[in-house]
N, C-alpha and C. Protein backbone atom coordinates (compact mmCIF):
# COMPACT_ATOMS: atom_id res chain seq x y z
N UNK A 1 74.12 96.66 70.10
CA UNK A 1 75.28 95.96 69.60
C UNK A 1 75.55 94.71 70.42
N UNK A 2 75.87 94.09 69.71
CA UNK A 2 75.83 92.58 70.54
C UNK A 2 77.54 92.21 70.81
N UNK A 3 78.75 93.17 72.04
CA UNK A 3 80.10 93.47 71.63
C UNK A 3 80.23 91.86 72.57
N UNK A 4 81.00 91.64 72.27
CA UNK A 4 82.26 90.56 73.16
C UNK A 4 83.22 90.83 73.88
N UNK A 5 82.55 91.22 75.21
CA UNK A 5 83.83 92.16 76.03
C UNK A 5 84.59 91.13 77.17
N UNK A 6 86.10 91.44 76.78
CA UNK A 6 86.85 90.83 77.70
C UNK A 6 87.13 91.36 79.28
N UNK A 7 86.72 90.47 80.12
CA UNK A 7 86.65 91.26 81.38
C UNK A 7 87.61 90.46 82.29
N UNK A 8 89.52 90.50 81.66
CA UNK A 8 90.64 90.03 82.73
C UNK A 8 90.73 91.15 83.80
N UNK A 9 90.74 90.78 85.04
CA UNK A 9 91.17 91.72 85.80
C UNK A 9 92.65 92.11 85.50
N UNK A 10 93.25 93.30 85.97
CA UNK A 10 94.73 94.12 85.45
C UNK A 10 94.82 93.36 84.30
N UNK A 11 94.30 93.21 83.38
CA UNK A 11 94.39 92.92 81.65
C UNK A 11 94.65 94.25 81.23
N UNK A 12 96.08 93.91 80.00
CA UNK A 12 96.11 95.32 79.18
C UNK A 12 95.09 95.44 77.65
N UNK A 13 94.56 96.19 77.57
CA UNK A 13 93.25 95.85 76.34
C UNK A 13 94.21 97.23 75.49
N UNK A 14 93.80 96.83 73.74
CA UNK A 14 93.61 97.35 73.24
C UNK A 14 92.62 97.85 72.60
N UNK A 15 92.39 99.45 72.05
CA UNK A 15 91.11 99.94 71.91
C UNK A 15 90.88 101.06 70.65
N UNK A 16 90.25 100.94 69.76
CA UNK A 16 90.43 102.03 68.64
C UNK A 16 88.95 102.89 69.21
N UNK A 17 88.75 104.03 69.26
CA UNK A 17 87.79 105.42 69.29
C UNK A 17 88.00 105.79 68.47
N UNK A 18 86.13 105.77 67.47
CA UNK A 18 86.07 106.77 66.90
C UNK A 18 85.47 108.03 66.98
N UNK A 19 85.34 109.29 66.11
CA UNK A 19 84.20 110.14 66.35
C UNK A 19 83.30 109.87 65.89
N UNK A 20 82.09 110.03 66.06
CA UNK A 20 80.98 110.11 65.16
C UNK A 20 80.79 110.81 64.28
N UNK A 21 81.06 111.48 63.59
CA UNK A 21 81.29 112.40 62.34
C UNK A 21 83.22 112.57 61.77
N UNK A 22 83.63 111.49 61.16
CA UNK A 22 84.73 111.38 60.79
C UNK A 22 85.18 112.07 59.40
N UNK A 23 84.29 112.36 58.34
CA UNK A 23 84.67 112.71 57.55
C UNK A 23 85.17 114.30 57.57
N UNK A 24 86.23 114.53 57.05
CA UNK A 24 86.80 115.57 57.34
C UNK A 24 87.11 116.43 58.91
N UNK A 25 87.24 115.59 59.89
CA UNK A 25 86.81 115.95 60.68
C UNK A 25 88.42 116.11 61.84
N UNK A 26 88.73 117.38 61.97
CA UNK A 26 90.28 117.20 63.14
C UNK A 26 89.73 117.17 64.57
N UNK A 27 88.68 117.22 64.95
CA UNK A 27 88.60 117.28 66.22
C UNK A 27 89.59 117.19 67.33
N UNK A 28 90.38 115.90 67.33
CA UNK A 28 91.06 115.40 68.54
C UNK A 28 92.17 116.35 68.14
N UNK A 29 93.17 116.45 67.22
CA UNK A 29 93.73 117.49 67.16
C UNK A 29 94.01 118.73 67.38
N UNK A 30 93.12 118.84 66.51
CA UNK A 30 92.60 120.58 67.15
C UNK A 30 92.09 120.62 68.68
N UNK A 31 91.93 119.75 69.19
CA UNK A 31 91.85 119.93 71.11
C UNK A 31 92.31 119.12 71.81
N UNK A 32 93.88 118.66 71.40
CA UNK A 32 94.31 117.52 72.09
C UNK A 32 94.78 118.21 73.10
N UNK A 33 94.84 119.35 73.69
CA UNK A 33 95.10 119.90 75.22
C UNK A 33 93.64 119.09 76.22
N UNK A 34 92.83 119.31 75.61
CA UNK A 34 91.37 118.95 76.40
C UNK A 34 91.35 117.58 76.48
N UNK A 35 91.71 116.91 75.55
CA UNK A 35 91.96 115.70 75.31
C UNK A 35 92.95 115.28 76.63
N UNK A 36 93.72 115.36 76.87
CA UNK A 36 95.18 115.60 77.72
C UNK A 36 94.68 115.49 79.03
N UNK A 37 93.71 116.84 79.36
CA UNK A 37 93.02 116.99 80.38
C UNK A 37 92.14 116.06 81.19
N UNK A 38 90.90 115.81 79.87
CA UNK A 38 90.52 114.10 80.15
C UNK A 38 91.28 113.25 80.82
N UNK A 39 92.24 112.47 79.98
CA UNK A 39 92.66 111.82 80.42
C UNK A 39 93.50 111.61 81.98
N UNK A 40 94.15 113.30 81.94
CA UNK A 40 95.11 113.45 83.09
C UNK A 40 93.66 113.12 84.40
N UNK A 41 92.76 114.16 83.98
CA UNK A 41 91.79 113.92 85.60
C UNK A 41 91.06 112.37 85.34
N UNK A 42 90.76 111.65 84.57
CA UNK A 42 90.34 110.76 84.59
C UNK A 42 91.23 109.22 85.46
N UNK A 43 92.70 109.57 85.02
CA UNK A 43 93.55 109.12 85.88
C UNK A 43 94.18 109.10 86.97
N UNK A 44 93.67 109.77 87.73
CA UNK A 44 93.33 110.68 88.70
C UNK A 44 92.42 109.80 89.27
N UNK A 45 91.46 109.74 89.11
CA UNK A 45 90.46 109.56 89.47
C UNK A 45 89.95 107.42 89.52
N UNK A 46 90.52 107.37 88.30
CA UNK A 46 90.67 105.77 87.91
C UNK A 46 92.00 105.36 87.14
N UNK A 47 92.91 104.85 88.35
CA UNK A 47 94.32 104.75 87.84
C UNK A 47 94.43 103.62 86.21
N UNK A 48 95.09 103.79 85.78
CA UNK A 48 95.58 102.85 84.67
C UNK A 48 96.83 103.51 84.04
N UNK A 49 97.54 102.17 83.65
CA UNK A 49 99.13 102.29 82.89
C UNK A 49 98.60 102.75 81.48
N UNK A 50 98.96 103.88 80.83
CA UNK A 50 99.07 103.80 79.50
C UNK A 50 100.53 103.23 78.49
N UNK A 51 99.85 101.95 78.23
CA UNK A 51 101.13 101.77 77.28
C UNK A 51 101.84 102.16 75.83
N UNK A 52 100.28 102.88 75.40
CA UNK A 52 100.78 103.38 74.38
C UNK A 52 99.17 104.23 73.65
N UNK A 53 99.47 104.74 73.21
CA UNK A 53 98.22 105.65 72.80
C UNK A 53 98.31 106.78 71.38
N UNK A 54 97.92 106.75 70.26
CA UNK A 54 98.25 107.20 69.52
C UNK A 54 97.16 108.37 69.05
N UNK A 55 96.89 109.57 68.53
CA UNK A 55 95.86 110.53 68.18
C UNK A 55 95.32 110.87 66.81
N UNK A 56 94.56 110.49 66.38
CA UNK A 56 94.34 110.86 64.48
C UNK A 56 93.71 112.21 64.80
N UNK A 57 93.43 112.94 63.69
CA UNK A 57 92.16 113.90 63.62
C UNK A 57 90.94 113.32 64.12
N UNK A 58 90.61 111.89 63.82
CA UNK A 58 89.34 111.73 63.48
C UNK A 58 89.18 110.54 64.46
N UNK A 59 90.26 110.06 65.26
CA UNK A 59 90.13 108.79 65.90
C UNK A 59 91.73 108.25 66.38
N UNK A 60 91.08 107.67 67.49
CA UNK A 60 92.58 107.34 68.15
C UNK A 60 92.63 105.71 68.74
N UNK A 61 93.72 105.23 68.95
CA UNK A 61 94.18 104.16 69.68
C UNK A 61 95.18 104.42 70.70
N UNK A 62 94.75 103.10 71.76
CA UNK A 62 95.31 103.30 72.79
C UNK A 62 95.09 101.48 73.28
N UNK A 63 96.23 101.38 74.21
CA UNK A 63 96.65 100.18 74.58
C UNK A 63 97.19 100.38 76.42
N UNK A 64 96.01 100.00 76.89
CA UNK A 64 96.28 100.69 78.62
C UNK A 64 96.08 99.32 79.40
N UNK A 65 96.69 99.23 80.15
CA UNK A 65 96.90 98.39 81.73
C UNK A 65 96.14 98.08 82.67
N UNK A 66 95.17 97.99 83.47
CA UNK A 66 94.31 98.10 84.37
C UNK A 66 95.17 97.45 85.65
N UNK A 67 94.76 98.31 86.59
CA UNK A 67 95.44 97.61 88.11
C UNK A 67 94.59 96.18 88.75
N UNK A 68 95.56 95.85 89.07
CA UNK A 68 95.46 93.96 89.34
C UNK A 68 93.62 94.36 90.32
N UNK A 69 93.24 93.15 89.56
CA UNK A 69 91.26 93.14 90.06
C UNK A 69 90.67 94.02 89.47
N UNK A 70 91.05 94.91 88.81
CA UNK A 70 90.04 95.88 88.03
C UNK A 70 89.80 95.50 86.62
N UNK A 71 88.79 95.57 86.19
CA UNK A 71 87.97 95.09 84.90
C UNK A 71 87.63 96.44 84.21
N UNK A 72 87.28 97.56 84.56
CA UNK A 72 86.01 98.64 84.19
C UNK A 72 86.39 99.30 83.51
N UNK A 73 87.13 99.05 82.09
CA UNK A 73 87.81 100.31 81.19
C UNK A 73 86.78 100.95 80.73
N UNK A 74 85.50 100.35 80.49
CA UNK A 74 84.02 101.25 80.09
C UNK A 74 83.57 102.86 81.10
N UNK A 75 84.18 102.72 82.40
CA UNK A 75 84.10 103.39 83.15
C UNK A 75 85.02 104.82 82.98
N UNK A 76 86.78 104.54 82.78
CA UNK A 76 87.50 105.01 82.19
C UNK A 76 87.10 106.01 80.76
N UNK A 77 86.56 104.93 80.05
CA UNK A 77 86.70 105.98 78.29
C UNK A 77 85.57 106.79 78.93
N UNK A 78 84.10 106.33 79.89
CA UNK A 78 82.94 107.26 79.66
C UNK A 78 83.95 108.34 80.24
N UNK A 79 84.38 108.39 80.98
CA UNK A 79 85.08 109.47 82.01
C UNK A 79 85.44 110.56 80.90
N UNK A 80 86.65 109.49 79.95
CA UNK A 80 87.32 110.95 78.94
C UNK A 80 86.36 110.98 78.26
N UNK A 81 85.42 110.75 77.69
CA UNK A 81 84.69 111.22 76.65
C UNK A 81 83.53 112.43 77.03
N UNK A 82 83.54 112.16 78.15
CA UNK A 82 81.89 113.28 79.11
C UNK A 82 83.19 114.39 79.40
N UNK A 83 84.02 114.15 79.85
CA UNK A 83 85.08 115.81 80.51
C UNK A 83 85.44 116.07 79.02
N UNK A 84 85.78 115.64 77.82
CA UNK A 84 86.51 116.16 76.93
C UNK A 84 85.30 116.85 76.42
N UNK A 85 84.25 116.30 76.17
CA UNK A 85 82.68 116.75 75.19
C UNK A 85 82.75 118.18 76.40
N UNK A 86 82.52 117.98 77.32
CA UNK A 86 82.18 119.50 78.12
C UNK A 86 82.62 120.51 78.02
N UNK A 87 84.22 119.96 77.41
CA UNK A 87 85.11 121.25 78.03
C UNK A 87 85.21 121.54 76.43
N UNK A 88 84.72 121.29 75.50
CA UNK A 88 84.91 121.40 74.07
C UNK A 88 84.25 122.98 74.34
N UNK A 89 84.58 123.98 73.23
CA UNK A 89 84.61 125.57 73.53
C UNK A 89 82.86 125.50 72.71
């Protein structure tokens, strides 16, 4: 993919995730505790402001903060996406 990524340091980005299999699909729902989890240890781990973040079945948005000099939200989503896939039952 040839993306156009904005790299402001403490820039707030907005971001849509999808799943890869969307049709009919509740995933995030049906495990938004794990989901939760992700995020809580991921923040933890790599601080950021969430300003707003919303959950579909099938796909979500979110609009987060980065602390002043940090760029690496790629670092962030891999984080929730590898702890949420693991801990999936």
């Amino acid at each position: 993919s040839n993306y156009r990524r904005n790299w402001q340091p403490g820039g707030t980005f907005f971001f849509t995730v999808n799943l890869a299999n969307r049709a009919g699909n509740d995933l995030l729902i049906r495990h938004v505790d794990l989901l939760r989890h992700a995020v809580r240890v991921t923040k933890a781990a790599h601080p950021l402001d969430i300003v707003a973040w919303v959950v579909h079945p099938d796909h979500m948005h979110a609009i987060w903060t980065l602390p002043d000099g940090d760029t690496d939200y790629a670092l962030r989503w891999r984080a929730i996406k590898s702890i949420f896939s693991r801990s999936l039952p």
